[in-house]
C-alpha atoms as a PDB file:
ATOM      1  CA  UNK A   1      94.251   4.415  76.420  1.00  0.00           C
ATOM      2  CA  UNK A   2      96.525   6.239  78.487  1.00  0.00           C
ATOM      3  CA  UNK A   3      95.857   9.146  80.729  1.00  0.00           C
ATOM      4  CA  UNK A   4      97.158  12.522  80.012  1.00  0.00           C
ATOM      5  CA  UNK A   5     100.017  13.607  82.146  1.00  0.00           C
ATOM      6  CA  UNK A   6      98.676  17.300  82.187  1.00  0.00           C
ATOM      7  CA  UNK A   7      96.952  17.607  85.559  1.00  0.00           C
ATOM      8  CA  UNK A   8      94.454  20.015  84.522  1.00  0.00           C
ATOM      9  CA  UNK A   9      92.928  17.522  82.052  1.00  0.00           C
ATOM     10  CA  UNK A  10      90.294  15.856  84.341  1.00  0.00           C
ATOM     11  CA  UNK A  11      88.936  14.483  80.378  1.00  0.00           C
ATOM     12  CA  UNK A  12      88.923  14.149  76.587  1.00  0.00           C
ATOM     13  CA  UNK A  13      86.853  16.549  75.158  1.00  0.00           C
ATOM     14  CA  UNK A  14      87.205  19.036  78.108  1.00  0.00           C
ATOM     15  CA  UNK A  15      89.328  21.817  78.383  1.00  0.00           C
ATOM     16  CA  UNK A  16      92.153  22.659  81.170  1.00  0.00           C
ATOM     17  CA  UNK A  17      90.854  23.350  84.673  1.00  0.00           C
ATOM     18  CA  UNK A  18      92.140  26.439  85.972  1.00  0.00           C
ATOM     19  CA  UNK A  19      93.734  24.437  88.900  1.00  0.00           C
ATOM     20  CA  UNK A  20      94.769  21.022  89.992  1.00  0.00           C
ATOM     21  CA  UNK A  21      93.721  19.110  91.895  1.00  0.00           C
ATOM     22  CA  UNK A  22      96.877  19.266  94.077  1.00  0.00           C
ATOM     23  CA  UNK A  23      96.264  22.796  94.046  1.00  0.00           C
ATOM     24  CA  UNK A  24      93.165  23.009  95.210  1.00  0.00           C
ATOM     25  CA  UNK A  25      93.946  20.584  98.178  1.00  0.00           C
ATOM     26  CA  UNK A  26      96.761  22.725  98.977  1.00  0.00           C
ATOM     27  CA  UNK A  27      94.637  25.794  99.434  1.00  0.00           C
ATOM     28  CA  UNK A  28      91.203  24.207 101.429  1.00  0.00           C
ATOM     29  CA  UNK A  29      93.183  21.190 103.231  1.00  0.00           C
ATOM     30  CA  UNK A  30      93.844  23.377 106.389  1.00  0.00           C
ATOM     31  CA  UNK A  31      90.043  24.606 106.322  1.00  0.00           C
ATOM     32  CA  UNK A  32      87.932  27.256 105.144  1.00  0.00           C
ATOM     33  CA  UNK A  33      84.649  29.024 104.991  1.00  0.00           C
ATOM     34  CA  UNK A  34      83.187  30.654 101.994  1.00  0.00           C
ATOM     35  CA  UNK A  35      80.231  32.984 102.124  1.00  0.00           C
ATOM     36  CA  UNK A  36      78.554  33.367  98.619  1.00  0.00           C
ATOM     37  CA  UNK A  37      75.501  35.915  97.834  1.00  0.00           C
ATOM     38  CA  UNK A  38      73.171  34.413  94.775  1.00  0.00           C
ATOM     39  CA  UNK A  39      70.934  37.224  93.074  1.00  0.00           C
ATOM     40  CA  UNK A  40      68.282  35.957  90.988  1.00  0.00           C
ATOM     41  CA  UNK A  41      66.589  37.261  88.040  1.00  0.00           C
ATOM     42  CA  UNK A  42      63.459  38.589  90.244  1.00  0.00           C
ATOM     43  CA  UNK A  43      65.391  40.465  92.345  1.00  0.00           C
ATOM     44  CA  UNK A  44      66.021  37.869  94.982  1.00  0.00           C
ATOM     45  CA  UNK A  45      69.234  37.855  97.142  1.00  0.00           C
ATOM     46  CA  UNK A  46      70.405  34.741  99.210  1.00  0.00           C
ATOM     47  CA  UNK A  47      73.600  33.668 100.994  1.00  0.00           C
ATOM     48  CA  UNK A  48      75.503  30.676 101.738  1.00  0.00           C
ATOM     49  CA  UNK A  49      77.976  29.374 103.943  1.00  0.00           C
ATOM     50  CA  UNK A  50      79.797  26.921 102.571  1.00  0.00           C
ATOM     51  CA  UNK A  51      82.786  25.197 105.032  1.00  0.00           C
ATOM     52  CA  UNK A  52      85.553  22.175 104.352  1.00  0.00           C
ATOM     53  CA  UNK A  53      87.309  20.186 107.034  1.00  0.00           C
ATOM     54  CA  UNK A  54      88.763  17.898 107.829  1.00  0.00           C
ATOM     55  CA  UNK A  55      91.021  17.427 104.864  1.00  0.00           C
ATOM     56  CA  UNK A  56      93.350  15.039 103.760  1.00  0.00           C
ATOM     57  CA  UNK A  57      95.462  14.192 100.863  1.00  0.00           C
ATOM     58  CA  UNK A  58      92.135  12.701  99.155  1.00  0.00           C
ATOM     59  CA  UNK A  59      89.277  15.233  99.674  1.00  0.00           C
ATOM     60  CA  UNK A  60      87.997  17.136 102.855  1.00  0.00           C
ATOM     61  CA  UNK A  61      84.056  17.443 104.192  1.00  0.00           C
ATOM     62  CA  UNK A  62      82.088  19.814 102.378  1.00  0.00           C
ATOM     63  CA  UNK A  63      79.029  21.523 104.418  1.00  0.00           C
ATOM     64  CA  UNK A  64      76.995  24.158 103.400  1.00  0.00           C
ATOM     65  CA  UNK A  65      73.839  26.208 104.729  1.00  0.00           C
ATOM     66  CA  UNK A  66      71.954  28.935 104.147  1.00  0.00           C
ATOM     67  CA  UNK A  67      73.806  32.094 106.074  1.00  0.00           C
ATOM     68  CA  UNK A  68      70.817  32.690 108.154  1.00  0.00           C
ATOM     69  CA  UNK A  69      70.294  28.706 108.951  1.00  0.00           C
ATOM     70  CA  UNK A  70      73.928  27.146 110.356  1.00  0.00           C
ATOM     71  CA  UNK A  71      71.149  24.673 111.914  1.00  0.00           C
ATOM     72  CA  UNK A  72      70.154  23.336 108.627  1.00  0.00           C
ATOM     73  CA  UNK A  73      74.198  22.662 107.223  1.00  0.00           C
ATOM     74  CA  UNK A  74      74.122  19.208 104.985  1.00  0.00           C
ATOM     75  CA  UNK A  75      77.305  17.403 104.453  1.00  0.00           C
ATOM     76  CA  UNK A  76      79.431  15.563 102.797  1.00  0.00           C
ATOM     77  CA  UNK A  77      82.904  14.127 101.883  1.00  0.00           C
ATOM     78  CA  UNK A  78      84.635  15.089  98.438  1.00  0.00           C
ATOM     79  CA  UNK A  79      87.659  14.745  96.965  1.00  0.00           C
ATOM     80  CA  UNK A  80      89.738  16.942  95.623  1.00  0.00           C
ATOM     81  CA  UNK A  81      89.183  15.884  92.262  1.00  0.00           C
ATOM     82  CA  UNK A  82      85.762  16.039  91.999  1.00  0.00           C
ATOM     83  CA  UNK A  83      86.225  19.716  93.178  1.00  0.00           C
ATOM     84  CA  UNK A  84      88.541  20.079  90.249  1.00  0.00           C
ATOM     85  CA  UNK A  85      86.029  18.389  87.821  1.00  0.00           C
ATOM     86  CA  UNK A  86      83.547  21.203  88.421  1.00  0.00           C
ATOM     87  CA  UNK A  87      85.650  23.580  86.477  1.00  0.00           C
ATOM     88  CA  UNK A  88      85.775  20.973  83.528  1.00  0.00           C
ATOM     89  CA  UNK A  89      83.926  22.319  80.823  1.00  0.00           C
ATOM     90  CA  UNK A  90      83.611  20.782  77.055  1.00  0.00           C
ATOM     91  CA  UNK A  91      85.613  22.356  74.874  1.00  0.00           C
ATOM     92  CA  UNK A  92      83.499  22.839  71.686  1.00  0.00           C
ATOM     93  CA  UNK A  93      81.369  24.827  73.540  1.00  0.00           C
ATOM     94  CA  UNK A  94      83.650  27.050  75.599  1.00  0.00           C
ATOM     95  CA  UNK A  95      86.273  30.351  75.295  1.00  0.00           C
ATOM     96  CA  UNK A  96      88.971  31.174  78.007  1.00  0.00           C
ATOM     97  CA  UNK A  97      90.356  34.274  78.486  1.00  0.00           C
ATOM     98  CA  UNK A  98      92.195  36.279  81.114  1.00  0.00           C
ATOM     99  CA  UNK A  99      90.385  39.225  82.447  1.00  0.00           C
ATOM    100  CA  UNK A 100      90.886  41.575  85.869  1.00  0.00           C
ATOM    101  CA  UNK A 101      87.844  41.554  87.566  1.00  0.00           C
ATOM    102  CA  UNK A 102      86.872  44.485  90.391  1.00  0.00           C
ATOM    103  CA  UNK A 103      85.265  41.886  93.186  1.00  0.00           C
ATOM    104  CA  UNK A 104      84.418  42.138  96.791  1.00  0.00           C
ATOM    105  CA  UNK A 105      87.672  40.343  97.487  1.00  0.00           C
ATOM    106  CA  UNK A 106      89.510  43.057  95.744  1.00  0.00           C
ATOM    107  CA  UNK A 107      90.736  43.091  92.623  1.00  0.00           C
ATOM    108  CA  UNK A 108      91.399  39.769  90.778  1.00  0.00           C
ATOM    109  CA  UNK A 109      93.362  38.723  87.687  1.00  0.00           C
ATOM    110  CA  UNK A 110      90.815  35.352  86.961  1.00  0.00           C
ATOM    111  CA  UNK A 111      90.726  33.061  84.332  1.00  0.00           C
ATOM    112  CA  UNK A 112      87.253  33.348  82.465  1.00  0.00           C
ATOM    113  CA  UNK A 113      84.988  30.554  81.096  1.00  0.00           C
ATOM    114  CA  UNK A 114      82.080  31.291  79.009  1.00  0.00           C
ATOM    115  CA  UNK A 115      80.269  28.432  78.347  1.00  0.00           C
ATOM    116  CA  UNK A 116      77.467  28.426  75.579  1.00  0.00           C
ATOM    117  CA  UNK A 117      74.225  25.780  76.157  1.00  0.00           C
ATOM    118  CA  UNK A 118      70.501  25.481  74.766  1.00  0.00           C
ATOM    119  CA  UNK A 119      69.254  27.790  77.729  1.00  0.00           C
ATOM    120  CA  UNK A 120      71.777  30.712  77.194  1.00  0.00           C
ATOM    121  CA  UNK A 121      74.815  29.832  78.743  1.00  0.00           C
ATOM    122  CA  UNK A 122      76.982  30.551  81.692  1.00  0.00           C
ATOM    123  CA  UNK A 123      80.161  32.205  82.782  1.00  0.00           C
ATOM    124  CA  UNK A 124      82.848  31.138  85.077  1.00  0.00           C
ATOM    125  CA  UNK A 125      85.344  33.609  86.864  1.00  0.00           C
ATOM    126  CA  UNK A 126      88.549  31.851  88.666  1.00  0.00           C
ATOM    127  CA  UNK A 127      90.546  34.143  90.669  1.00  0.00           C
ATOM    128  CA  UNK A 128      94.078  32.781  90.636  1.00  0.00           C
ATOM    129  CA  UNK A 129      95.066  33.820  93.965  1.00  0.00           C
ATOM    130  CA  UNK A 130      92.240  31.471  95.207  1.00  0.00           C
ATOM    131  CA  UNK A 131      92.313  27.829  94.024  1.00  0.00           C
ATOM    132  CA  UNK A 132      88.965  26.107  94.030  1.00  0.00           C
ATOM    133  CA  UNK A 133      85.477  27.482  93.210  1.00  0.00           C
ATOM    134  CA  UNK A 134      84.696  30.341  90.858  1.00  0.00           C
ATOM    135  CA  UNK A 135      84.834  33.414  92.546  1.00  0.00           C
ATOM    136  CA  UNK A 136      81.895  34.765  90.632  1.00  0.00           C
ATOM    137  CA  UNK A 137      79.464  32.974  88.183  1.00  0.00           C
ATOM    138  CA  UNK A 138      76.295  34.212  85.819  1.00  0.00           C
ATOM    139  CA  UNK A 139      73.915  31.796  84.666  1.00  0.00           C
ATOM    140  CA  UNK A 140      71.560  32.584  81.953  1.00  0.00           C
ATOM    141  CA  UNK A 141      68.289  30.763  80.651  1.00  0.00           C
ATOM    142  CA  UNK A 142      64.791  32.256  79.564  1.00  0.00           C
ATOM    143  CA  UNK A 143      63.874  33.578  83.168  1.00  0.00           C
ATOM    144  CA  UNK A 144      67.373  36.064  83.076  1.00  0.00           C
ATOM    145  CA  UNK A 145      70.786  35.835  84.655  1.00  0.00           C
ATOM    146  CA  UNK A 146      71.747  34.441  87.815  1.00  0.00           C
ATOM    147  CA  UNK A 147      74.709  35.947  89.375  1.00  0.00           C
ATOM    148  CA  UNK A 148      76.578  34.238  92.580  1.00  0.00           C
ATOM    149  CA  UNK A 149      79.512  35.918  93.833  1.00  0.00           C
ATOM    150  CA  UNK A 150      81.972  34.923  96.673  1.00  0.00           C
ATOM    151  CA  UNK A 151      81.530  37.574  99.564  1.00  0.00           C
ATOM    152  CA  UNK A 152      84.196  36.135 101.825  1.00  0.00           C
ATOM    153  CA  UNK A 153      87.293  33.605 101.925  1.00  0.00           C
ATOM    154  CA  UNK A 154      88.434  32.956 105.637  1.00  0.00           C
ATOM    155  CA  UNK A 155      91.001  30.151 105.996  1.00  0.00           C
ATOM    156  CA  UNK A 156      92.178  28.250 108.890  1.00  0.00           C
END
């Protein structure tokens, strides 16, 4: 079998990642903290710091924490293209469609998975000014939605 030439494909079945891999590389590789707030269905706010160094041409080290905890940061090494296979979703189960979303980073023209499961489903917001992880996401299953939204982008 040969592999598809479009680098968005990360697999058969799955539908076009909003960015590369190359892309997303080109926007972390330097560095970068993200801060994300997660509401939960009760009512429940937490917030994460999420940082990547040390990058490379392959991947970069990924460590995260709770916002109130640096002390407790785990880490690890990925690669770019694992970062790119999160936004990979199966494409007999998903709709894309362009939408301008008002955001704490401002307002952003993202690229919008919805993404239908057992549970509920789930949907994906990609700003396209910032390559790599949604900028917002909503979860649902029988407990209620779970919402996590980027707070902060700070690059090095």
């Amino acid at each position: 079998m040969t592999e598809n030439p479009d680098p968005h494909i990360v697999a058969e079945g799955l539908l076009p990642t909003p960015f590369t891999a190359a892309e997303i590389r080109d926007a972390l590789r330097a560095g970068a903290v993200i801060r994300v707030r997660t509401e939960a269905p009760d009512g429940t706010t937490t917030e994460r710091i999420s940082r990547y160094s040390a990058g490379d041409d392959d991947g970069a080290l990924r460590e995260s924490h709770p916002a109130d905890a640096p002390e407790a940061a785990k880490g690890a090494r990925v690669t770019w293209r694992e970062l790119q296979a999160h936004a990979a979703f199966p494409a007999d189960r998903t709709t894309v469609a362009t939408e301008i979303l008002e955001h704490p980073l401002g307002r952003l023209e993202c690229r919008r998975y919805d993404v239908a499961d057992e549970d509920g489903g789930s949907v994906f917001w990609f700003a396209l000014a910032h390559p790599g992880m949604p900028v917002q996401y909503e979860a649902t299953d029988a407990n209620g939605t779970t919402r996590t939204t980027v707070l902060t982008i700070l690059t090095d």
